[in-house]
Protein backbone atom coordinates (compact mmCIF):
# COMPACT_ATOMS: atom_id res chain seq x y z
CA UNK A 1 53.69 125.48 184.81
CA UNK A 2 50.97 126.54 182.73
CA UNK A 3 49.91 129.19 185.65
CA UNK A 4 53.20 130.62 185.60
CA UNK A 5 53.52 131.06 182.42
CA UNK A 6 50.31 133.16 181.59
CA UNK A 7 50.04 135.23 185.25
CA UNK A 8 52.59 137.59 183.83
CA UNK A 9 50.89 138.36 181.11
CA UNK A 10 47.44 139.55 183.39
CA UNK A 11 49.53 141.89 185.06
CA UNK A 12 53.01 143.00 183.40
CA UNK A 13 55.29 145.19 186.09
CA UNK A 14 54.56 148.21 184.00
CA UNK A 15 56.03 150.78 186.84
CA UNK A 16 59.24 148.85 186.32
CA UNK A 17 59.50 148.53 182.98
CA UNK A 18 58.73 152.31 182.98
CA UNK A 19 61.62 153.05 184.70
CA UNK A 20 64.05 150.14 183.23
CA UNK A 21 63.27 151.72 180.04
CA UNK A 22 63.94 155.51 180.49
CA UNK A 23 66.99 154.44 182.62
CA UNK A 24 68.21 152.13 179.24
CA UNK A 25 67.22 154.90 177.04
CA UNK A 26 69.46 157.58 178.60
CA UNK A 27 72.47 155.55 178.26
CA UNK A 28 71.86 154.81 174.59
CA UNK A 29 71.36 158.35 173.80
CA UNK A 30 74.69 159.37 175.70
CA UNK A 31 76.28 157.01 173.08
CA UNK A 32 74.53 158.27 170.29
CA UNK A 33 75.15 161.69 171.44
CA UNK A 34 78.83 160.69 171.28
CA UNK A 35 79.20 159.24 167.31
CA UNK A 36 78.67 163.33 165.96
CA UNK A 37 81.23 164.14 168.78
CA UNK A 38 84.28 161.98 167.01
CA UNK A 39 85.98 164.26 164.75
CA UNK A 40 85.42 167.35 167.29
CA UNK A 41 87.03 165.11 169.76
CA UNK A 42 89.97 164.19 167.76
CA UNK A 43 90.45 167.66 166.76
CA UNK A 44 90.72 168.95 170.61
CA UNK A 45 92.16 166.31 172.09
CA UNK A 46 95.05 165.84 169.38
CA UNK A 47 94.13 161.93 168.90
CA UNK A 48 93.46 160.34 164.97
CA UNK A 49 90.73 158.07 163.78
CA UNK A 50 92.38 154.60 165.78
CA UNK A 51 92.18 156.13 169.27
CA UNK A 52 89.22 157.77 169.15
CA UNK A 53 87.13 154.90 167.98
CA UNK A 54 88.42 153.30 171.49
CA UNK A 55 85.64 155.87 173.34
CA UNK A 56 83.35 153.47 170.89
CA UNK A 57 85.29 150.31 171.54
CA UNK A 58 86.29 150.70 174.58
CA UNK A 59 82.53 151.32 175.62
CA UNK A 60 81.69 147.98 173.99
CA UNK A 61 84.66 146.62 175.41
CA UNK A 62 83.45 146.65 179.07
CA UNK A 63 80.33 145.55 178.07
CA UNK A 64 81.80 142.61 176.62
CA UNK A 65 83.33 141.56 179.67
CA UNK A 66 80.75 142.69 182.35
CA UNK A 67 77.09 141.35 180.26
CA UNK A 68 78.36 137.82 181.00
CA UNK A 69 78.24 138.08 184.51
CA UNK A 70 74.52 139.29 183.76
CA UNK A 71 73.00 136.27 183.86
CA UNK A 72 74.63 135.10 187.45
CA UNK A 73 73.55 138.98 188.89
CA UNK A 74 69.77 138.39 187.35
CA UNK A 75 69.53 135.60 188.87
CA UNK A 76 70.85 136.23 192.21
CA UNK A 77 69.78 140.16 193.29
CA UNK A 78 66.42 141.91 192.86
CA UNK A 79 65.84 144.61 189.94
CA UNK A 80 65.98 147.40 192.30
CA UNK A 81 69.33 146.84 193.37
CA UNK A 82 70.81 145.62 190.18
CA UNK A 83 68.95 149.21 188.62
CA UNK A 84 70.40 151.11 191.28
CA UNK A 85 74.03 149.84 191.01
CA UNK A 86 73.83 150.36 187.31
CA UNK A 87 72.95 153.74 187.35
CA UNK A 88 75.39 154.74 190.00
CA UNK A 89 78.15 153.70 188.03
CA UNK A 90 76.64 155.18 184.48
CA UNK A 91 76.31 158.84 186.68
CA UNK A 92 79.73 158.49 188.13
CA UNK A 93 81.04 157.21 184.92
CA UNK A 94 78.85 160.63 182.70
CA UNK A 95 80.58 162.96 185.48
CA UNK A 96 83.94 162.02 184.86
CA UNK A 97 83.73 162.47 181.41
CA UNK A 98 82.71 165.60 181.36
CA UNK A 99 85.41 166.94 183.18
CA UNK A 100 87.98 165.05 181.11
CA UNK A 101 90.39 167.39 179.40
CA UNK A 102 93.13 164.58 178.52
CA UNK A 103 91.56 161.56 175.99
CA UNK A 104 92.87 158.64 179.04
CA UNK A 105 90.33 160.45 181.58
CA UNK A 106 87.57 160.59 179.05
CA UNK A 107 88.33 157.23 177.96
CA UNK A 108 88.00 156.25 181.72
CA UNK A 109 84.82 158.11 182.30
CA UNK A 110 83.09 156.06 179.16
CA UNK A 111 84.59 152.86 180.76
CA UNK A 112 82.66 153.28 183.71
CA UNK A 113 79.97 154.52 182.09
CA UNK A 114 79.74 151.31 180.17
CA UNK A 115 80.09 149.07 183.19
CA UNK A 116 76.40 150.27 184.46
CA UNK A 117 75.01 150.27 181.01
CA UNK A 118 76.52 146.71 180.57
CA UNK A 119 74.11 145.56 183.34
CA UNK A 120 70.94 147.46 182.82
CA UNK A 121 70.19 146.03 178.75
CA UNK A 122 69.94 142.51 179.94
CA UNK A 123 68.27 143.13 182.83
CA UNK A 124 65.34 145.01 180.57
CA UNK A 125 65.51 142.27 178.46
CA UNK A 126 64.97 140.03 180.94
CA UNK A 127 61.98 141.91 182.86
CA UNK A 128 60.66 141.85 179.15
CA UNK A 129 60.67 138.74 178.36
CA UNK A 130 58.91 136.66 181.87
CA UNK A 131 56.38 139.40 181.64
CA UNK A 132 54.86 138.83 178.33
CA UNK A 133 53.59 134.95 176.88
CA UNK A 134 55.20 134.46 173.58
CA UNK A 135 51.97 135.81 171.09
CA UNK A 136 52.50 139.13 172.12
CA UNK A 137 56.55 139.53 172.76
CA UNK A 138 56.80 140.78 169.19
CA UNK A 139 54.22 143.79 169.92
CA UNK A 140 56.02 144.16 173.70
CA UNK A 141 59.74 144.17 172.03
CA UNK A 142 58.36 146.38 169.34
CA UNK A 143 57.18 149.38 171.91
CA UNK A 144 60.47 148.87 174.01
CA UNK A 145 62.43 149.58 170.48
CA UNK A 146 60.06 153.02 169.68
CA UNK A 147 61.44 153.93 173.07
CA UNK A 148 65.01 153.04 172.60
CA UNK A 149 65.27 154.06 168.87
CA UNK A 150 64.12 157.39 170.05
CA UNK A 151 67.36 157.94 171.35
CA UNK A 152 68.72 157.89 167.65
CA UNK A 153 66.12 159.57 166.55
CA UNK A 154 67.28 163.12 168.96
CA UNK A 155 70.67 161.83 169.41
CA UNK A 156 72.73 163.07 166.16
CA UNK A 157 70.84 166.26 166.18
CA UNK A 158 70.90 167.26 169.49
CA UNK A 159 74.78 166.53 169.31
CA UNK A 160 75.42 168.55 166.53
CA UNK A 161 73.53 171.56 167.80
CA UNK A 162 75.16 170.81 171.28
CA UNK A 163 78.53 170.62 169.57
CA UNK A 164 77.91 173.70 167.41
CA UNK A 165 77.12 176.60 170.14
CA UNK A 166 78.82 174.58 172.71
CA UNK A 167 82.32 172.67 174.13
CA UNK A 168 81.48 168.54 173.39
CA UNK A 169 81.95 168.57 176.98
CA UNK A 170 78.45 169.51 177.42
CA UNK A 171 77.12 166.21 175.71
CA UNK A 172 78.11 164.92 179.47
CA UNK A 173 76.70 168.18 181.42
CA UNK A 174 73.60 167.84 179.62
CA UNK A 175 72.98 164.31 180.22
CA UNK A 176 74.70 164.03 184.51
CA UNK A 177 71.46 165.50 185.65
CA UNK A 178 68.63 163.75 183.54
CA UNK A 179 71.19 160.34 184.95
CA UNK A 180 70.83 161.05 188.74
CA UNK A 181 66.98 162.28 188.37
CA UNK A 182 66.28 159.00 186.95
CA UNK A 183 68.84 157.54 190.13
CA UNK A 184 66.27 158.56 192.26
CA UNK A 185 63.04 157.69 190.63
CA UNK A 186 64.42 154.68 191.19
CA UNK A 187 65.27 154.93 194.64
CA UNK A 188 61.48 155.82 195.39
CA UNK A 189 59.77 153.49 193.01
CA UNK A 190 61.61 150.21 192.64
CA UNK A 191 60.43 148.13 195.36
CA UNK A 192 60.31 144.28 193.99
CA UNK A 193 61.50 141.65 196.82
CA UNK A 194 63.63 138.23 196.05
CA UNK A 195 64.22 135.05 198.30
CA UNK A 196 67.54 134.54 198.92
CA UNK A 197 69.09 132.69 196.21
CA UNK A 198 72.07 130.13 197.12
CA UNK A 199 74.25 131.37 193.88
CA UNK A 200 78.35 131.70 194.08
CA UNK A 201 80.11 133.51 191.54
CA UNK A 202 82.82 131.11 190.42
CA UNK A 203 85.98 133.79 190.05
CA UNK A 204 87.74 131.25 187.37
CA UNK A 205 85.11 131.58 185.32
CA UNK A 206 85.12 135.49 185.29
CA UNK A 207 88.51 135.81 184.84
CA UNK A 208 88.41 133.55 181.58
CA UNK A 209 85.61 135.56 180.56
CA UNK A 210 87.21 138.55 181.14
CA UNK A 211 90.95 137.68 179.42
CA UNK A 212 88.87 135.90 176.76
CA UNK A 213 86.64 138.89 175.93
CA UNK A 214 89.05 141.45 176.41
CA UNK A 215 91.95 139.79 174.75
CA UNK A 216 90.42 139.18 171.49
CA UNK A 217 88.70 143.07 171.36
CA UNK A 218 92.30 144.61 172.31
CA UNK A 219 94.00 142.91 169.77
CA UNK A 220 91.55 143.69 167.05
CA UNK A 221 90.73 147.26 168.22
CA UNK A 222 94.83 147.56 168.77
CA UNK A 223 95.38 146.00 164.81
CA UNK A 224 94.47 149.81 163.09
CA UNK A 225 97.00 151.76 164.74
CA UNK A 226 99.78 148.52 165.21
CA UNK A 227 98.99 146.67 162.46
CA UNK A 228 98.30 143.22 161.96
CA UNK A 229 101.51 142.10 162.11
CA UNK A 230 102.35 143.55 165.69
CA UNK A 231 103.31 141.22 168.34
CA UNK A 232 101.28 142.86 170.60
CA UNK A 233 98.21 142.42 167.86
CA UNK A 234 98.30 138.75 167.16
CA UNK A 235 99.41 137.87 170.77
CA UNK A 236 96.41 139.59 172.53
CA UNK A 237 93.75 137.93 170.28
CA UNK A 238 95.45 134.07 170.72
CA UNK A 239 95.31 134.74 174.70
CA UNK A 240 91.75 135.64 174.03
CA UNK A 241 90.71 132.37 171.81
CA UNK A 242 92.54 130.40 174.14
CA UNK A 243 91.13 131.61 177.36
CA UNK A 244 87.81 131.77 175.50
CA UNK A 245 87.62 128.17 174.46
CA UNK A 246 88.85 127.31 178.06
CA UNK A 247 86.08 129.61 179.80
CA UNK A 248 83.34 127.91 177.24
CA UNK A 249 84.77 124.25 178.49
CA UNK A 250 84.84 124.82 181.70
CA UNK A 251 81.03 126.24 181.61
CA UNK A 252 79.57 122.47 179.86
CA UNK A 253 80.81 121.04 182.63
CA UNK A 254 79.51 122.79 185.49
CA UNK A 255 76.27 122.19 186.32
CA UNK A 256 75.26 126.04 187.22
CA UNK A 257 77.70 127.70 184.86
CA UNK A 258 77.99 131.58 184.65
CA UNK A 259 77.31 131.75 181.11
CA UNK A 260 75.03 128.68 179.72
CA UNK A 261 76.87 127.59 176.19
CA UNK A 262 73.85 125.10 176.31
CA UNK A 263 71.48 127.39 174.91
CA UNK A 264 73.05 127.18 171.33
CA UNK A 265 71.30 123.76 171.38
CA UNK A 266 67.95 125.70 170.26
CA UNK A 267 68.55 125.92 166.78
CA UNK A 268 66.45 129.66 166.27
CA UNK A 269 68.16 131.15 168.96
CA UNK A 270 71.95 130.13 167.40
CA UNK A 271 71.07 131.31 164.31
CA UNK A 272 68.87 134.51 165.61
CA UNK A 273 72.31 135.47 167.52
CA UNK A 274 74.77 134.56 164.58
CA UNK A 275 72.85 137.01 162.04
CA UNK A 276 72.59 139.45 165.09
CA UNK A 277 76.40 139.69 165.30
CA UNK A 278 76.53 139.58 161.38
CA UNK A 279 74.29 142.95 161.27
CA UNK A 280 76.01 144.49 164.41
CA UNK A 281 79.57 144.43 162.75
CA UNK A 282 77.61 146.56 159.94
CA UNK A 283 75.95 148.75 161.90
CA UNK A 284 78.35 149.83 164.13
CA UNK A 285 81.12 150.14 161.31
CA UNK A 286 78.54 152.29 159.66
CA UNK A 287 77.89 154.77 162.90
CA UNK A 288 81.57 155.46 162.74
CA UNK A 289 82.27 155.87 159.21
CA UNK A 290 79.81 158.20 158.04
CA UNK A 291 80.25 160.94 160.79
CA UNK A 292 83.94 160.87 159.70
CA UNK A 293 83.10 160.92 156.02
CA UNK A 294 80.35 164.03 156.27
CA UNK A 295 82.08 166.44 159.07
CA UNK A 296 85.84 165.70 157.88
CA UNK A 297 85.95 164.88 154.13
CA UNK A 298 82.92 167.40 152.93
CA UNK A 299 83.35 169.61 155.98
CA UNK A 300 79.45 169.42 156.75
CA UNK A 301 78.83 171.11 160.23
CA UNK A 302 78.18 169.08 163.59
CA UNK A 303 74.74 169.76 163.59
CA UNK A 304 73.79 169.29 159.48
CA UNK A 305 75.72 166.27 159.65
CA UNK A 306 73.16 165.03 162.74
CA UNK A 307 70.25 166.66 160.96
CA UNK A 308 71.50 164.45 158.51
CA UNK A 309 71.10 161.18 160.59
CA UNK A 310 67.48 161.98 162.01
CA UNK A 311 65.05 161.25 159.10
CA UNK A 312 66.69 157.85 159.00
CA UNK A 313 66.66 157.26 163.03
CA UNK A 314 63.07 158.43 162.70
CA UNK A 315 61.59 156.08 160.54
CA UNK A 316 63.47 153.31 162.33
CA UNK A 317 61.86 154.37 165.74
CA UNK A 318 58.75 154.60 163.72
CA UNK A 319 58.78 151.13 162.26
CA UNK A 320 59.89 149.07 165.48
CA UNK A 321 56.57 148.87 166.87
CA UNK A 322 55.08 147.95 163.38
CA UNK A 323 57.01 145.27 162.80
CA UNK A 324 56.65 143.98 166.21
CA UNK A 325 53.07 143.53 165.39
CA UNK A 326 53.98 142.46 161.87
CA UNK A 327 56.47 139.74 163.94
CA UNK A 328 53.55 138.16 165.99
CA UNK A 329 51.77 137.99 162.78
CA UNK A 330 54.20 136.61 160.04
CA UNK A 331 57.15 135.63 161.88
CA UNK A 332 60.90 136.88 161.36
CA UNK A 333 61.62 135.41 158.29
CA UNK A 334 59.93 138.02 155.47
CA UNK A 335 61.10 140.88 157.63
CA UNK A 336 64.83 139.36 157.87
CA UNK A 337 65.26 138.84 154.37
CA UNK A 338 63.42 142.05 152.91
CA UNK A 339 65.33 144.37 155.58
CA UNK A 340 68.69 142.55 154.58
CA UNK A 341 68.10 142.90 151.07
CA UNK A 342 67.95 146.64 151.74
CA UNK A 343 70.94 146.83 154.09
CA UNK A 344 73.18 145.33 150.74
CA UNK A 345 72.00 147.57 148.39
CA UNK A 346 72.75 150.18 150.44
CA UNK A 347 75.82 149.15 151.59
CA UNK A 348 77.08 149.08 147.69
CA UNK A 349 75.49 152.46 147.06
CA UNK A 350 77.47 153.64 150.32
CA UNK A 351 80.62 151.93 148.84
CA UNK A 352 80.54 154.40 146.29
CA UNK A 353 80.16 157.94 147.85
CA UNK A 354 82.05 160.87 146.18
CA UNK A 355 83.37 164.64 147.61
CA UNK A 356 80.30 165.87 145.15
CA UNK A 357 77.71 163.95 146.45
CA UNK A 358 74.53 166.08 147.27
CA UNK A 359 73.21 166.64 150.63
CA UNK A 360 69.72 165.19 149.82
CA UNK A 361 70.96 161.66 148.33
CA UNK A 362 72.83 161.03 151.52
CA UNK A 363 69.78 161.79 153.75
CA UNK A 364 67.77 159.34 151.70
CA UNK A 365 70.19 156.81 151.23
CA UNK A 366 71.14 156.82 154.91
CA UNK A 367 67.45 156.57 155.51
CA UNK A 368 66.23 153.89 153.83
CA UNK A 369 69.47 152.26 154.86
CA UNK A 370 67.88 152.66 158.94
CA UNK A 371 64.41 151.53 157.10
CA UNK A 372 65.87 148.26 156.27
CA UNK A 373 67.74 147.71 159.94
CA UNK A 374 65.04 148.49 161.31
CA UNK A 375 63.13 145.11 160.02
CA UNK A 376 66.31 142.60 161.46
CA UNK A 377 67.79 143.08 164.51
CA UNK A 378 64.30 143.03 166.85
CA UNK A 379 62.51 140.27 165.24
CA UNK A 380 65.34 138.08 164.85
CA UNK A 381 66.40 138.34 168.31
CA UNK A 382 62.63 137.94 169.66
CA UNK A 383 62.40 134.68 167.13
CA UNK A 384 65.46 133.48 168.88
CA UNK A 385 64.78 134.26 172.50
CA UNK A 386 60.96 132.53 171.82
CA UNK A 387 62.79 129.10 171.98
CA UNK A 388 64.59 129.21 174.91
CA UNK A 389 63.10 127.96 178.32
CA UNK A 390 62.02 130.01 180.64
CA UNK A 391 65.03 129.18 183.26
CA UNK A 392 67.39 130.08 180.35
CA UNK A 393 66.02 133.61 179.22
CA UNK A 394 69.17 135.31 181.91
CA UNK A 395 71.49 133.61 180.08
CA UNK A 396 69.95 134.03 176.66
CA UNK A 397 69.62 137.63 177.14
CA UNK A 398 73.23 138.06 178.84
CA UNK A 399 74.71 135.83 175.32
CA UNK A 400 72.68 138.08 173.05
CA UNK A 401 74.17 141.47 174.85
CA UNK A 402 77.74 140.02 175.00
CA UNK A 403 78.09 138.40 171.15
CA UNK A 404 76.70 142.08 169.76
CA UNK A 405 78.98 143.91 172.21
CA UNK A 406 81.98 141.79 170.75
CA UNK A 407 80.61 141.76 167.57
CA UNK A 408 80.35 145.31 166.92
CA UNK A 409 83.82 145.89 168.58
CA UNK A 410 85.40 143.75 166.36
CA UNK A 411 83.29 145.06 163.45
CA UNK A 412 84.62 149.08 163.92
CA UNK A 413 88.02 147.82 164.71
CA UNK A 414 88.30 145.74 161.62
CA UNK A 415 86.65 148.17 159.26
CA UNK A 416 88.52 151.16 160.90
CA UNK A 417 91.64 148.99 160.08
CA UNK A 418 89.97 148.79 156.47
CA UNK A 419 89.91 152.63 155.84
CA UNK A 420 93.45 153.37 157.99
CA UNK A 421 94.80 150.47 155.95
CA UNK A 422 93.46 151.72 152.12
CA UNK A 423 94.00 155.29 152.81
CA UNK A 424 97.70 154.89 153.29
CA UNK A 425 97.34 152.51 150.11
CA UNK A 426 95.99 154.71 147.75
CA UNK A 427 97.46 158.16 149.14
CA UNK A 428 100.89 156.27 147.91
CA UNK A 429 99.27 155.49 144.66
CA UNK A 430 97.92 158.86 143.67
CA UNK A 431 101.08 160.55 145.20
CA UNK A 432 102.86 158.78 142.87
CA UNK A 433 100.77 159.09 139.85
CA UNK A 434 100.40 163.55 140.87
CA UNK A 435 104.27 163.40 140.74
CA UNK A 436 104.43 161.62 137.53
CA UNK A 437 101.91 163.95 136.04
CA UNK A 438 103.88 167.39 137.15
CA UNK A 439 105.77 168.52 133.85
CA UNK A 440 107.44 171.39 136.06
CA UNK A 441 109.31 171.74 139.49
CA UNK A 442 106.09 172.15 141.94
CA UNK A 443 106.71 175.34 144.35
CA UNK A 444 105.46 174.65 147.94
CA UNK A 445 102.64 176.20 147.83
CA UNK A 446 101.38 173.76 144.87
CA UNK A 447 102.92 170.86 147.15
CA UNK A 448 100.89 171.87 150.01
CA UNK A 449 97.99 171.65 148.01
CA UNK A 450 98.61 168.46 146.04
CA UNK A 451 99.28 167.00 148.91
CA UNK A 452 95.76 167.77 150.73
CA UNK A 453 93.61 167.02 147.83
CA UNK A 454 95.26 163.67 147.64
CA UNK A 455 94.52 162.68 151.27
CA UNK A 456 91.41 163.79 150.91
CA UNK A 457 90.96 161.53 147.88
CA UNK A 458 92.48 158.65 150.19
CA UNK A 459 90.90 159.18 152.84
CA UNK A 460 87.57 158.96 150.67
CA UNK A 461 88.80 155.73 149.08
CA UNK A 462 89.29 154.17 152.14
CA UNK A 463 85.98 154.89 153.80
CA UNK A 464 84.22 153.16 150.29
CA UNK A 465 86.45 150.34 150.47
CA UNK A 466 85.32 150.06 153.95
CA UNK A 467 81.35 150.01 153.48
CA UNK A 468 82.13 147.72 150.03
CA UNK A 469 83.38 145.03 153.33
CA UNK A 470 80.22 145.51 154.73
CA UNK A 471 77.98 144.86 151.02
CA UNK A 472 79.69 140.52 151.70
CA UNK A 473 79.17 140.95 155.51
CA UNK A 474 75.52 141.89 154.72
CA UNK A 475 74.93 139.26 152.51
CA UNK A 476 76.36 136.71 154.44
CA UNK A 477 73.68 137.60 157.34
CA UNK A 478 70.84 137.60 154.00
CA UNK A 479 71.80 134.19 153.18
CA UNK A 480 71.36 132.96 157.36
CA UNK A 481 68.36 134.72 157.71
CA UNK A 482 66.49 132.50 154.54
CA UNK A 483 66.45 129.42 157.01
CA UNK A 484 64.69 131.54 159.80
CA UNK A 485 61.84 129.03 161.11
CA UNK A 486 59.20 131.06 163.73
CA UNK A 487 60.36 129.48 167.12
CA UNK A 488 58.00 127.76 169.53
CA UNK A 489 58.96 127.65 173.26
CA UNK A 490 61.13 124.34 173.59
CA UNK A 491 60.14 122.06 176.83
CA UNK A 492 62.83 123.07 179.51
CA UNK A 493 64.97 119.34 180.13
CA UNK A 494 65.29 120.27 183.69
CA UNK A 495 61.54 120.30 185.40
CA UNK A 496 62.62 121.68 188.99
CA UNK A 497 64.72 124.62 189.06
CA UNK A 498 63.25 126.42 192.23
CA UNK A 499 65.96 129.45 192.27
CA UNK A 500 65.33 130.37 188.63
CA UNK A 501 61.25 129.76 188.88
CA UNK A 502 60.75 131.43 192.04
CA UNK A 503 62.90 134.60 190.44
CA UNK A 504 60.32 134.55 187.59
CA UNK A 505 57.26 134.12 189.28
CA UNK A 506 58.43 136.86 192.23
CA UNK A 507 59.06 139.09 189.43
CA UNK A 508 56.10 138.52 187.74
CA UNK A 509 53.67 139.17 190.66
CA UNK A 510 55.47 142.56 191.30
């Protein structure tokens, strides 16, 4: 056991990882790309603020209902193929898109996009995680987020510039050939081998997932544009608890389930994924509001508005490696509860933006805003994932994935809901109090204005009543994070598992 356990640390699969990584960091800076894109999109395309967060949630929505098969593919095909497969789709998926010129065909082309990405971030994680002993995951996770948070870093920026001299289309066109380069890299290098492993999908299972998942993130996502008291609202997201409570069920009683519920036994790695999903609904809500609030409320160009983004994407690249090291050292719970601390402040400050605000205050604030974020999420999942047993990382790694995927959904639904919601309130407020105020008969030309200085004033409203949700969702994750404990490996109940052990240790030695 012992043996096992450090070989893979002698001799990580660096040539794999290599090309796991650049293949996961193409498909997070395609959705970064994508954020700047929004209002550009919903100006050419004819669509408002609920259906074009759906290229966002419907992304995340696929991903929600493809990571937990995950941990039944890991287990049962090699990385090459499983790298291969994932890529083909994202490719097919990137050309698609770019072609679109109706929103259903680009929402398709993100769709299937989002079906290869859905497979290739837990199988990284994986790779990641029975390569490296437990002292020096924190270091290991830290350089795998300087890679990944590069793709914030250039994403905003290269958008806006892309966006400014170019069609949005091109976001897609510049990223379909960089996508099958990488295809084929991995064609010529991936060349681990796997014993056959005796695994059956069980197609119940999957479909509960699936209605489960999907179910609860349509009727959320659907609640901004429907409301919350539409049928078709409240109806989706009880079919969803219900078939999720039946899918969990059926999983505790099978004894090689698709998705192991068991691993919430480990007390780190239920709370590591609980403040995880806590931070993702802010983070995500956060990606979407601001883009809208700098390009369409202050009219801030494509490109100023991802200048804008980079200092803070920067310094969050920057820091991921340091506290890595910082993690091996100290643990997760000083670097939880300081970056948390940051994230509420901020997330007040941001609940109070104005149409005057200067240029320079929202670069900083944004930025120390990413400084803070980017002391939570890696640590506390590593912390978490420490604890599990070896056998269990697939499914760790495939719940982690899923919960964030679901969790940020649900997040930019119900904070897109939030502004949508307030910005009809208060344009019906101030209408009322402008038409009070008038002590003459308006002519239409004083109407027309009125009218857009008010929904610009709503609008504004809205998006600060949304980021003042996100100051309590914040500090609900602060309070969590104070009973972080650093997580030792827990001793694995079941001794022989030869499918899962001979996966790690064939893995390991290539």
């Amino acid at each position: 056991m012992d043996q096992t356990v450090k070989k893979p640390a002698a001799r990580p699969p660096y040539g794999m990882l290599a090309v796991l990584m650049i293949g996961a960091f193409i498909a997070f800076l395609n959705n970064t790309l994508l954020n700047i894109a929004l209002p550009s999109i919903m100006k050419d395309l004819d669509v408002d603020a609920s259906t074009v967060q759906w290229l966002t949630t419907g992304f995340m929505l696929v991903n929600g209902v493809m990571i937990p098969t995950t941990a039944f593919l890991i287990q049962k095909y090699t990385v090459r193929r499983l790298f291969l497969t994932a890529m083909s789709l994202f490719t097919i998926g990137t050309l698609l898109a770019g072609i679109a010129h109706i929103f259903p065909i680009l929402l398709a082309g993100r769709m299937i996009q989002a079906s290869g990405s859905a497979i290739m971030m837990p199988l990284l994680m994986n790779v990641m995680l029975v390569s490296f002993p437990i002292e020096k995951r924190g270091t290991a996770m830290g350089v795998f987020g300087l890679i990944l948070m590069g793709a914030p870093a250039i994403g905003p920026t290269l958008s806006g510039w892309i966006i400014e001299h170019y069609d949005w289309r091109m976001l897609f066109h510049f990223v379909t050939p960089i996508a099958i380069a990488i295809l084929l890299v991995g064609v010529f290098l991936l060349k681990d081998k796997k014993d056959k492993v005796q695994l059956r999908l069980d197609f119940v299972s999957l479909l509960l997932s699936s209605v489960g998942f999907g179910g609860l993130l349509y009727g959320f996502s659907s609640a901004g544009k429907k409301g919350w008291d539409s049928p078709e609202v409240y109806l989706t997201i009880a079919i969803g608890v219900i078939s999720l409570a039946t899918f969990i069920i059926r999983q505790l009683k099978q004894e090689r389930p698709m998705l192991n519920f068991r691993i919430f036994q480990y007390p780190m790695y239920a709370l590591s994924i609980t403040i995880s999903m806590v931070i993702t609904m802010a983070m995500f809500s956060g990606m979407i509001l601001t883009p809208i609030y700098v390009q369409t409320l202050r009219g801030i160009s494509p490109f100023d508005a991802g200048l804008m983004m980079l200092p803070g994407a920067i310094i969050m690249a920057l820091m991921s490696p340091i506290t890595g090291k910082l993690f091996d050292k100290i643990g997760g719970r000083i670097l939880a509860v300081t970056g948390l601390s940051i994230l509420v402040v901020t997330s007040y400050l941001f609940s109070n933006l104005t149409l005057t605000m200067s240029y320079n205050h929202l670069i900083i604030l944004y930025s120390v805003r990413m400084f803070g974020m980017s002391m939570v999420m890696m640590p506390v999942s590593t912390n978490g994932l420490n604890q599990l047993p070896k056998r269990f990382y697939p499914h760790g790694t495939a719940m982690n994935n899923t919960l964030q995927q679901v969790s940020g959904a649900i997040g930019t639904a119900l904070l897109v809901t939030v502004m949508t919601n307030r910005t009809k309130t208060h344009a019906t407020e101030l209408g009322e109090a402008a038409m009070k105020g008038l002590k003459q008969q308006p002519t239409p030309e004083m109407l027309a204005t009125m009218k857009q200085e008010i929904l610009a004033k709503a609008m504004l409203e809205g998006i600060n009543d949304a980021f003042f949700v996100t100051v309590f969702i914040s500090a609900v994750a602060l309070i969590l994070a104070l009973f972080i404990k650093r997580a030792k490996q827990a001793e694995d109940p079941i001794q022989e598992v030869p499918a899962e052990k001979k996966f790690s240790t064939k893995l390991a030695e290539n």
